[in-house]
N, C-alpha and C. Protein backbone atom coordinates (compact mmCIF):
# COMPACT_ATOMS: atom_id res chain seq x y z
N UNK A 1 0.85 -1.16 0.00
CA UNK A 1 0.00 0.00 0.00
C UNK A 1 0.90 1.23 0.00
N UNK A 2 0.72 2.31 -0.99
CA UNK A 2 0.94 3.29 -0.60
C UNK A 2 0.50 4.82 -0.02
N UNK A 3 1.40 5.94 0.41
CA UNK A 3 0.80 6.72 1.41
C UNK A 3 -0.07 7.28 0.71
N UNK A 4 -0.48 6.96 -0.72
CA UNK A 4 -2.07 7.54 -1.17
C UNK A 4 -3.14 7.06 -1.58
N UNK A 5 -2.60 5.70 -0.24
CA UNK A 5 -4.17 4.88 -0.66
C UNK A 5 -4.49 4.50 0.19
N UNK A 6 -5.36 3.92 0.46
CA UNK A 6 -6.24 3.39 1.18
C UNK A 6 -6.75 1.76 1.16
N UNK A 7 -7.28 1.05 2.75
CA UNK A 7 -7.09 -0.33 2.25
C UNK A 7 -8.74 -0.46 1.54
N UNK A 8 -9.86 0.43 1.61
CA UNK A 8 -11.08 0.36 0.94
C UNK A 8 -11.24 1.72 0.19
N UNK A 9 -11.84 0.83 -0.87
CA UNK A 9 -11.77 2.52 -2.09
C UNK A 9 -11.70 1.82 -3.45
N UNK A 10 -12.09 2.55 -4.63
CA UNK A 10 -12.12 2.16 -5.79
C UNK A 10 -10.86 2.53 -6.34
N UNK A 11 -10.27 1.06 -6.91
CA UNK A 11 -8.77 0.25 -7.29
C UNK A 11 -8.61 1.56 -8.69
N UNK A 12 -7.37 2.37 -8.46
CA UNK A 12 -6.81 3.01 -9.33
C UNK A 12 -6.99 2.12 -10.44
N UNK A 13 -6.99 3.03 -11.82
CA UNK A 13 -6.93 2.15 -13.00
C UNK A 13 -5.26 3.20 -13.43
N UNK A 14 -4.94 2.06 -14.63
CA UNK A 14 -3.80 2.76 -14.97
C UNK A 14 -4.03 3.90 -15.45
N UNK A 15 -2.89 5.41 -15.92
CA UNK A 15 -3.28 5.85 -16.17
C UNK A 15 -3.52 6.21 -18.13
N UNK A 16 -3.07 5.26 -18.40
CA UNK A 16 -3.49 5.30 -20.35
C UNK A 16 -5.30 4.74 -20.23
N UNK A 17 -5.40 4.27 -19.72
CA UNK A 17 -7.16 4.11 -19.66
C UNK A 17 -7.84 5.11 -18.95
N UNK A 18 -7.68 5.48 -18.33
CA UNK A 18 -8.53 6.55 -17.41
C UNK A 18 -8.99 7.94 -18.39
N UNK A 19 -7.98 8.16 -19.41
CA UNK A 19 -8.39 9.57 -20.16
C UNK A 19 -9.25 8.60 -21.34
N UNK A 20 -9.13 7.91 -21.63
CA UNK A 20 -10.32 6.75 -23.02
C UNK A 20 -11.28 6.77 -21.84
N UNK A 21 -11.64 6.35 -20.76
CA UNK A 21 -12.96 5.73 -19.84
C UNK A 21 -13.33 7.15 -19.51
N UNK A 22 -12.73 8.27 -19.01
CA UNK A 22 -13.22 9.63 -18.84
C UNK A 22 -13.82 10.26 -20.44
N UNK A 23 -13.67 10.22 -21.20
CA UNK A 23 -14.42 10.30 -22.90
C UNK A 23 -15.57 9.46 -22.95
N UNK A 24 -15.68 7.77 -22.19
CA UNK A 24 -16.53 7.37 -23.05
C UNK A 24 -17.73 6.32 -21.90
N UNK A 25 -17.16 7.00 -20.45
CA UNK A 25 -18.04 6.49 -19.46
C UNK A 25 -18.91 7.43 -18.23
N UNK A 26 -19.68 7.45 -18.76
CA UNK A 26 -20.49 9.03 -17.80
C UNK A 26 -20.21 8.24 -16.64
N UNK A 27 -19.19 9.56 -15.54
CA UNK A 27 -19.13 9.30 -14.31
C UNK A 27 -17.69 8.64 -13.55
N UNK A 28 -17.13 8.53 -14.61
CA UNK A 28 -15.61 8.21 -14.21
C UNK A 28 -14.57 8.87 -13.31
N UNK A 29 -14.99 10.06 -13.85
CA UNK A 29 -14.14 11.04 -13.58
C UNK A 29 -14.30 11.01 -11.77
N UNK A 30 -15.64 10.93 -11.25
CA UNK A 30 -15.73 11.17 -10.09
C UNK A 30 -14.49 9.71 -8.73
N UNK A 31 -14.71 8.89 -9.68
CA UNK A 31 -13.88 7.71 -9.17
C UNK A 31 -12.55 8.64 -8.66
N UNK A 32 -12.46 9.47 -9.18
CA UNK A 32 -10.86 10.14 -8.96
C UNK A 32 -10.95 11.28 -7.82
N UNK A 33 -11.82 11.28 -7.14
CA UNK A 33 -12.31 12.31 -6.33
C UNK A 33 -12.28 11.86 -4.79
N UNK A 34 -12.08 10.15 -4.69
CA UNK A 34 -11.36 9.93 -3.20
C UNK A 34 -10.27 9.02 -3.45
N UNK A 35 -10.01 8.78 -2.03
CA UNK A 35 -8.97 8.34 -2.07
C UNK A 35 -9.00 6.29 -2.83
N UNK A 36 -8.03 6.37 -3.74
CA UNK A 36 -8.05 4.84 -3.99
C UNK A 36 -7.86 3.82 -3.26
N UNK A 37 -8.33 2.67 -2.97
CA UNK A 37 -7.69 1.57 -2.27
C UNK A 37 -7.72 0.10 -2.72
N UNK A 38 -7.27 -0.45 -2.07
CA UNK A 38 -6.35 -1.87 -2.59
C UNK A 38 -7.91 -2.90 -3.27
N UNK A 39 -8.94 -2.66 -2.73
CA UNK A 39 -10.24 -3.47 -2.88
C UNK A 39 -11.33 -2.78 -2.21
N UNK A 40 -12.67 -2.99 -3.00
CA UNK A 40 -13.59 -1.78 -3.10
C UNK A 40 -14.97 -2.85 -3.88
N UNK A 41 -16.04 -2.86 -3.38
CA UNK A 41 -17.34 -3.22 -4.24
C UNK A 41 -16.87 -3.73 -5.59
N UNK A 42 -16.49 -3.16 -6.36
CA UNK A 42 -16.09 -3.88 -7.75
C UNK A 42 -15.34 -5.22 -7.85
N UNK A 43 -14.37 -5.20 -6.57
CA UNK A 43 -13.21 -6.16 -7.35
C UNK A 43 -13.90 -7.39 -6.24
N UNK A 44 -14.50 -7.18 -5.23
CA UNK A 44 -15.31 -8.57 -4.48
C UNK A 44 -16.27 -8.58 -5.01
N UNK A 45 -17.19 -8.10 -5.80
CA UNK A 45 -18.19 -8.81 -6.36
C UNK A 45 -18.45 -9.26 -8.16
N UNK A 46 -17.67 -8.62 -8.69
CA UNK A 46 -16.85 -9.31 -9.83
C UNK A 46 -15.56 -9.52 -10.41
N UNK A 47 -14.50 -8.29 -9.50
CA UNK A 47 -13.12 -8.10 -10.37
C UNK A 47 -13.12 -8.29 -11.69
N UNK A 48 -12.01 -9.17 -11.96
CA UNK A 48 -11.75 -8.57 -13.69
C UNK A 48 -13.03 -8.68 -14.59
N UNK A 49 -13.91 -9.56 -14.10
CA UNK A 49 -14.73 -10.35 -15.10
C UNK A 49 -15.87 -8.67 -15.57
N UNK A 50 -15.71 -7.85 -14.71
CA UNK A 50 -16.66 -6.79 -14.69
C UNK A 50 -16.07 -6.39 -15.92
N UNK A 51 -16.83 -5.04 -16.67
CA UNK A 51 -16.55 -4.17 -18.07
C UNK A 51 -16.17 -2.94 -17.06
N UNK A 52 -15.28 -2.43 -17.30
CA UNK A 52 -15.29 -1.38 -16.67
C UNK A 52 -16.57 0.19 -16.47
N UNK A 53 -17.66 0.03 -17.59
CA UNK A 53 -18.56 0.35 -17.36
C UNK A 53 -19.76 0.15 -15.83
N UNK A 54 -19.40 -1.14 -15.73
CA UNK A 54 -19.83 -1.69 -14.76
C UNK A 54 -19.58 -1.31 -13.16
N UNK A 55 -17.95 -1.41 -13.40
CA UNK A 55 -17.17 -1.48 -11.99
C UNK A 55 -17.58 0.37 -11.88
N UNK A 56 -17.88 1.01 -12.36
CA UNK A 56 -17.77 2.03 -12.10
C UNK A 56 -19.42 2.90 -11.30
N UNK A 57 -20.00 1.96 -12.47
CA UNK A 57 -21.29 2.04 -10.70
C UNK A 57 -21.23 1.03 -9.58
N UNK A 58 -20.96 0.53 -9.67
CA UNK A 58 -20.19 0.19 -8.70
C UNK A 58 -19.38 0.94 -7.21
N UNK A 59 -18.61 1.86 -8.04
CA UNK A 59 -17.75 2.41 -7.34
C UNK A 59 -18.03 3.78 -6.93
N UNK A 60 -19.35 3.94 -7.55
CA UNK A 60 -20.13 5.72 -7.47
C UNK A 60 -21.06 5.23 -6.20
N UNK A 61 -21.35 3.79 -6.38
CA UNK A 61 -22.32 3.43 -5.00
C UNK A 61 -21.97 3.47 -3.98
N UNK A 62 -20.86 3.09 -3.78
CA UNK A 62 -19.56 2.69 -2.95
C UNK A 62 -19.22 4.01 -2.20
N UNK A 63 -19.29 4.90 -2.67
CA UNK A 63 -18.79 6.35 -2.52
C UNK A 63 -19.64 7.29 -2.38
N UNK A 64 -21.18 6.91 -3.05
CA UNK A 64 -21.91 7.78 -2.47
C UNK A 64 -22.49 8.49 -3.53
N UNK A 65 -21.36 8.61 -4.48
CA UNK A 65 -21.70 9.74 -5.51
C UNK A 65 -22.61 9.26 -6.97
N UNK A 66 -23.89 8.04 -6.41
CA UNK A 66 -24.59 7.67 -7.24
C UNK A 66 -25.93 8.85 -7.01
């Protein structure tokens, strides 16, 4: 872990995807508005198998900002 994360929170994506998913996923952007952490709603109830469309309500629920 590092000192800008957190052990609950929605899992940083790299950053070459994040500016394509901020263009083409209403609501992404807000994922970037707390702090990230190691595992979060998305990755225990589907991880990879999710579309990242997915994980991302997911992660607005998670946070509040649905």
């Amino acid at each position: 872990m590092t000192k800008g994360m957190s052990l609950i929170g929605p899992r940083p994506e790299r950053p070459a995807f994040c500016a394509e998913f901020e263009k083409r996923i209403h609501g992404w952007h807000y994922r970037t508005m707390v702090t990230p952490g190691l595992s979060g709603l998305a990755q225990v109830t589907g991880g990879y198998d999710l579309l990242p469309k997915e994980k991302v309500v997911l992660d607005l629920w998670e946070i509040g900002a649905f």
